[in-house]
C-alpha atoms as a PDB file:
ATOM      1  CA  UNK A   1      85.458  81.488 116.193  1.00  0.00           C
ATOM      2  CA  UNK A   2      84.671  85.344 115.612  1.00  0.00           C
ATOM      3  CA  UNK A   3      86.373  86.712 112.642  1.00  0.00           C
ATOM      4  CA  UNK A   4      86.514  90.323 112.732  1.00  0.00           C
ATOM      5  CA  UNK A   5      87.329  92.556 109.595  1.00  0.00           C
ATOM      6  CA  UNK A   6      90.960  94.083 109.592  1.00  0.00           C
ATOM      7  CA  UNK A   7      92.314  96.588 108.086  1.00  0.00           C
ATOM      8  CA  UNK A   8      95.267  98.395 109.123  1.00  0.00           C
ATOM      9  CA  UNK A   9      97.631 101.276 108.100  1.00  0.00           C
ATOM     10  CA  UNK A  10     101.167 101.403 109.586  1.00  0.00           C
ATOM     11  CA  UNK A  11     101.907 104.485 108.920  1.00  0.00           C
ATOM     12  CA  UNK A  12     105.986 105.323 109.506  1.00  0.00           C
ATOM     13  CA  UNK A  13     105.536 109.223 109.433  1.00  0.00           C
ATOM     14  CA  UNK A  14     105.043 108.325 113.309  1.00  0.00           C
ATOM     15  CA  UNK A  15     107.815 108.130 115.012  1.00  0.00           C
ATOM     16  CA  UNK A  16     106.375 106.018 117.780  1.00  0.00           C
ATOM     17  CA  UNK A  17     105.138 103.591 115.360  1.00  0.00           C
ATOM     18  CA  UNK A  18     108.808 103.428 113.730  1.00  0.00           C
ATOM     19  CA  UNK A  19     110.024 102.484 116.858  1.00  0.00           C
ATOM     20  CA  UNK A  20     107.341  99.980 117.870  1.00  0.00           C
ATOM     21  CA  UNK A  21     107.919  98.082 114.883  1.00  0.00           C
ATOM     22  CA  UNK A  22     111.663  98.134 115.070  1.00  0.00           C
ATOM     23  CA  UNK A  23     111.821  97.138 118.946  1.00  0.00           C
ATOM     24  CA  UNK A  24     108.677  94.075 118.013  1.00  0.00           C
ATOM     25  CA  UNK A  25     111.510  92.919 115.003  1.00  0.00           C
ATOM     26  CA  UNK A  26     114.026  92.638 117.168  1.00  0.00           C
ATOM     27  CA  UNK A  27     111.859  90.717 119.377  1.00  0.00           C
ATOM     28  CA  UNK A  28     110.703  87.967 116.694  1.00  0.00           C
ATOM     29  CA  UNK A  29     113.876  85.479 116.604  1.00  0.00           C
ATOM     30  CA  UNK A  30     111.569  82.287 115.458  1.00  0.00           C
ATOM     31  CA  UNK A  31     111.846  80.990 111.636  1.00  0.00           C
ATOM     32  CA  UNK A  32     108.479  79.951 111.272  1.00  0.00           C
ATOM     33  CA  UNK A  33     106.474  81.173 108.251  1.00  0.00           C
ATOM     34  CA  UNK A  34     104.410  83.732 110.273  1.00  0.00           C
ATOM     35  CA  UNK A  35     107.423  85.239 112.308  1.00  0.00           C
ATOM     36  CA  UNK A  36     109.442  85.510 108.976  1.00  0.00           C
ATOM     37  CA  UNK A  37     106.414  87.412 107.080  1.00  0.00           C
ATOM     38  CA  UNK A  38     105.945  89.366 110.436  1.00  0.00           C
ATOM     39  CA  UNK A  39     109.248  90.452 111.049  1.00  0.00           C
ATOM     40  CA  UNK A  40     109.440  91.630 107.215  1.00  0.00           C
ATOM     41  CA  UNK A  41     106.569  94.086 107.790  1.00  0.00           C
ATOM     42  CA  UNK A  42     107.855  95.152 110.797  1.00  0.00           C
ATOM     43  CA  UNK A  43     111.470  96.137 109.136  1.00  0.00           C
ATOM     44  CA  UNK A  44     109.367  97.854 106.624  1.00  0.00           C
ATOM     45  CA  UNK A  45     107.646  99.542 108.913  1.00  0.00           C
ATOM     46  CA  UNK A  46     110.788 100.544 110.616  1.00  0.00           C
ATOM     47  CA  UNK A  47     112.795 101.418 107.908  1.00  0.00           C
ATOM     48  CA  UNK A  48     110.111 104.084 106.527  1.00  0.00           C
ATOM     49  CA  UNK A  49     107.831 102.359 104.355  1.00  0.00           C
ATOM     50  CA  UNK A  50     103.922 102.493 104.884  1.00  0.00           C
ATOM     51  CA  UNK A  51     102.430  99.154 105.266  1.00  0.00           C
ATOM     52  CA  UNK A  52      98.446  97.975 104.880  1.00  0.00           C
ATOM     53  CA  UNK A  53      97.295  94.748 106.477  1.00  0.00           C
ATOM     54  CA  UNK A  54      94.143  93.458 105.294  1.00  0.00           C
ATOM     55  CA  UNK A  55      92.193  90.732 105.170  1.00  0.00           C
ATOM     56  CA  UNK A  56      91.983  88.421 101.804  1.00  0.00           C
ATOM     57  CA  UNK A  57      88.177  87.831 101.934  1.00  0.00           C
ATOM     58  CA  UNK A  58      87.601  91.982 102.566  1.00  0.00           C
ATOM     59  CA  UNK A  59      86.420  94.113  99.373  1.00  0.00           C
ATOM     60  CA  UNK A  60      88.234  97.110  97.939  1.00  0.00           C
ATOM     61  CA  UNK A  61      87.122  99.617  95.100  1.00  0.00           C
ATOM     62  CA  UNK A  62      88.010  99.917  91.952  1.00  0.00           C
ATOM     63  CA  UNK A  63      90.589 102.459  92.803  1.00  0.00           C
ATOM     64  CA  UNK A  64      92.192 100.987  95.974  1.00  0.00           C
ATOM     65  CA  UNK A  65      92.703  97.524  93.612  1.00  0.00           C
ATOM     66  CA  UNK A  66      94.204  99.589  91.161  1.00  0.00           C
ATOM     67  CA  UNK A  67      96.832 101.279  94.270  1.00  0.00           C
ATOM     68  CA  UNK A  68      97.328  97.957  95.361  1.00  0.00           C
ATOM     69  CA  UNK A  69      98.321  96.503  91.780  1.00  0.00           C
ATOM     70  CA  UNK A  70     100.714  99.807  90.800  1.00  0.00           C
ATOM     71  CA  UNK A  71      98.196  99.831  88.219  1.00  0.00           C
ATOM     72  CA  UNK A  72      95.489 102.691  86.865  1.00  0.00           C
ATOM     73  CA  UNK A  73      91.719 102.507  87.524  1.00  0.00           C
ATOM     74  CA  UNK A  74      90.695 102.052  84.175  1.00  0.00           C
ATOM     75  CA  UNK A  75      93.308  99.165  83.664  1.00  0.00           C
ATOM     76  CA  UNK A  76      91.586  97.466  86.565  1.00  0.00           C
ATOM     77  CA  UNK A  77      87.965  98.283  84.991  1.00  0.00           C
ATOM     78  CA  UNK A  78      89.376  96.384  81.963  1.00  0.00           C
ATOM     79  CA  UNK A  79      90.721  93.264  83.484  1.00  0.00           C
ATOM     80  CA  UNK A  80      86.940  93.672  85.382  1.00  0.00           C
ATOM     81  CA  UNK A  81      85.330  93.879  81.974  1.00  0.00           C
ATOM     82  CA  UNK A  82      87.539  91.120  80.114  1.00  0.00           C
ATOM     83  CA  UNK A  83      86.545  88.870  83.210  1.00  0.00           C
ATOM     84  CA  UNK A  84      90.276  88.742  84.849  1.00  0.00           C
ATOM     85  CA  UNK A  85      89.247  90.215  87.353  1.00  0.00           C
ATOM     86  CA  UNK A  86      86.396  88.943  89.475  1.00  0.00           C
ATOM     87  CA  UNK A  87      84.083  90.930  91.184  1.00  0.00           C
ATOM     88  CA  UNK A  88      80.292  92.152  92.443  1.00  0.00           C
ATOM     89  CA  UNK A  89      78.761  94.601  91.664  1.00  0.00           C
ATOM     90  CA  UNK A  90      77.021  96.680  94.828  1.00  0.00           C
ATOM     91  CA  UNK A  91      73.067  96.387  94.878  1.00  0.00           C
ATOM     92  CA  UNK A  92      71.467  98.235  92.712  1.00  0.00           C
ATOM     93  CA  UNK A  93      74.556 100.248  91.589  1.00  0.00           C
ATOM     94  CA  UNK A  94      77.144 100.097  89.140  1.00  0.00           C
ATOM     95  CA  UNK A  95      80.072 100.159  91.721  1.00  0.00           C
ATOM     96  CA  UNK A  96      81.923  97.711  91.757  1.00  0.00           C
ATOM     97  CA  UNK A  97      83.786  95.490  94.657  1.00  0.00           C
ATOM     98  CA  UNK A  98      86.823  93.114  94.636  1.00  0.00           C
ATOM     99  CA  UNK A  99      87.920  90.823  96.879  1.00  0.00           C
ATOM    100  CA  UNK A 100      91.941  91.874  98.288  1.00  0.00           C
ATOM    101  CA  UNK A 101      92.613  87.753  97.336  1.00  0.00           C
ATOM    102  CA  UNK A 102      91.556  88.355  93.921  1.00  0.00           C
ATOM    103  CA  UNK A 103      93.368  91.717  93.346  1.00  0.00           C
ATOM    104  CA  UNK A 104      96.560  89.818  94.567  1.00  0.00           C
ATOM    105  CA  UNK A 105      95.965  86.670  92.475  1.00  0.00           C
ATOM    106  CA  UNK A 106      95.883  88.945  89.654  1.00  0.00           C
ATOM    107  CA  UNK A 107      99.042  91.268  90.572  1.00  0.00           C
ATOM    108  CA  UNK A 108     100.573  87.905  90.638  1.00  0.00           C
ATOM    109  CA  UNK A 109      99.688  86.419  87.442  1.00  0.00           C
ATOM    110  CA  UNK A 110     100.646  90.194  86.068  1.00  0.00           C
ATOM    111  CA  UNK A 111     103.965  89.732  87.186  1.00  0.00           C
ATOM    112  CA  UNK A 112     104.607  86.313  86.144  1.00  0.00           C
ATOM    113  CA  UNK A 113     103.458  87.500  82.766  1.00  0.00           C
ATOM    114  CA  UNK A 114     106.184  90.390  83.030  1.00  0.00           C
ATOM    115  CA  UNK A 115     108.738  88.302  84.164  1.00  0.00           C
ATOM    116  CA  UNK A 116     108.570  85.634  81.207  1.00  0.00           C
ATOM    117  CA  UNK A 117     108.219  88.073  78.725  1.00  0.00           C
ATOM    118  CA  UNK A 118     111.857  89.725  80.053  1.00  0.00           C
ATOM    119  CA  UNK A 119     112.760  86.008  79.912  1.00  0.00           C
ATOM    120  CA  UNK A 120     112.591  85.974  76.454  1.00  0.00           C
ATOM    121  CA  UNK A 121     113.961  89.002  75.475  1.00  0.00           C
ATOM    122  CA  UNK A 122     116.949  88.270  77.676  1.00  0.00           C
ATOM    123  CA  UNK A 123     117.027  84.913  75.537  1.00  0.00           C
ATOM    124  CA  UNK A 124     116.503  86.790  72.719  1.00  0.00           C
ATOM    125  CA  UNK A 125     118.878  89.253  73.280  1.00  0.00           C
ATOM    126  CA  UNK A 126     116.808  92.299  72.650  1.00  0.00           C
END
């Protein structure tokens, strides 16, 4: 099997690609796991908003990681530095790379972290 790097913008400023997506949503009827997670990019797609499709083993910078997370660059440099953040550093260079899976790991454990503290101030009543 040939795996081939992908990365793609769907961009809904195109009206052509608006209607693509809507018309290839209406056309997914299946509840499987893959049709449901398809479909919902495709109504995103259609409904205005821009979606990116990558790959979880492909590399971002810094900066993309930091668009992906709704976070700054030097907050992901941090989480880099304080080792919460895995990554490599390009050869003989100080950029850096990230894997996408790792960037979304961490957006993940972010939230989590986020939601449990509103937990407790809910609990709290604060």
């Amino acid at each position: 099997m040939t795996t081939h790097a992908l990365a793609a913008t769907l961009d809904p400023v195109d009206p052509a690609v608006r209607s693509d997506a809507k018309s290839l949503a209406e056309r997914l009827h299946g509840d499987t796991r893959v049709e449901t997670a398809v479909r919902a990019m495709l109504d995103a797609v259609a409904h205005g908003a821009r979606v990116v499709v990558m790959q979880a083993e492909e590399e971002v910078t810094p900066t993309a990681a930091a668009e992906m997370m709704g976070v700054t660059r030097q907050f992901v440099d941090r989480l880099c530095e304080d080792g919460m953040l895995p990554f490599r550093r390009l050869p003989g260079s100080r950029h850096r790379r990230i894997r996408v899976q790792d960037v979304l790991d961490a957006a993940a454990k972010r939230e989590q972290r986020r939601a449990g503290g509103d937990a407790i101030r809910a609990a709290l009543g604060v």
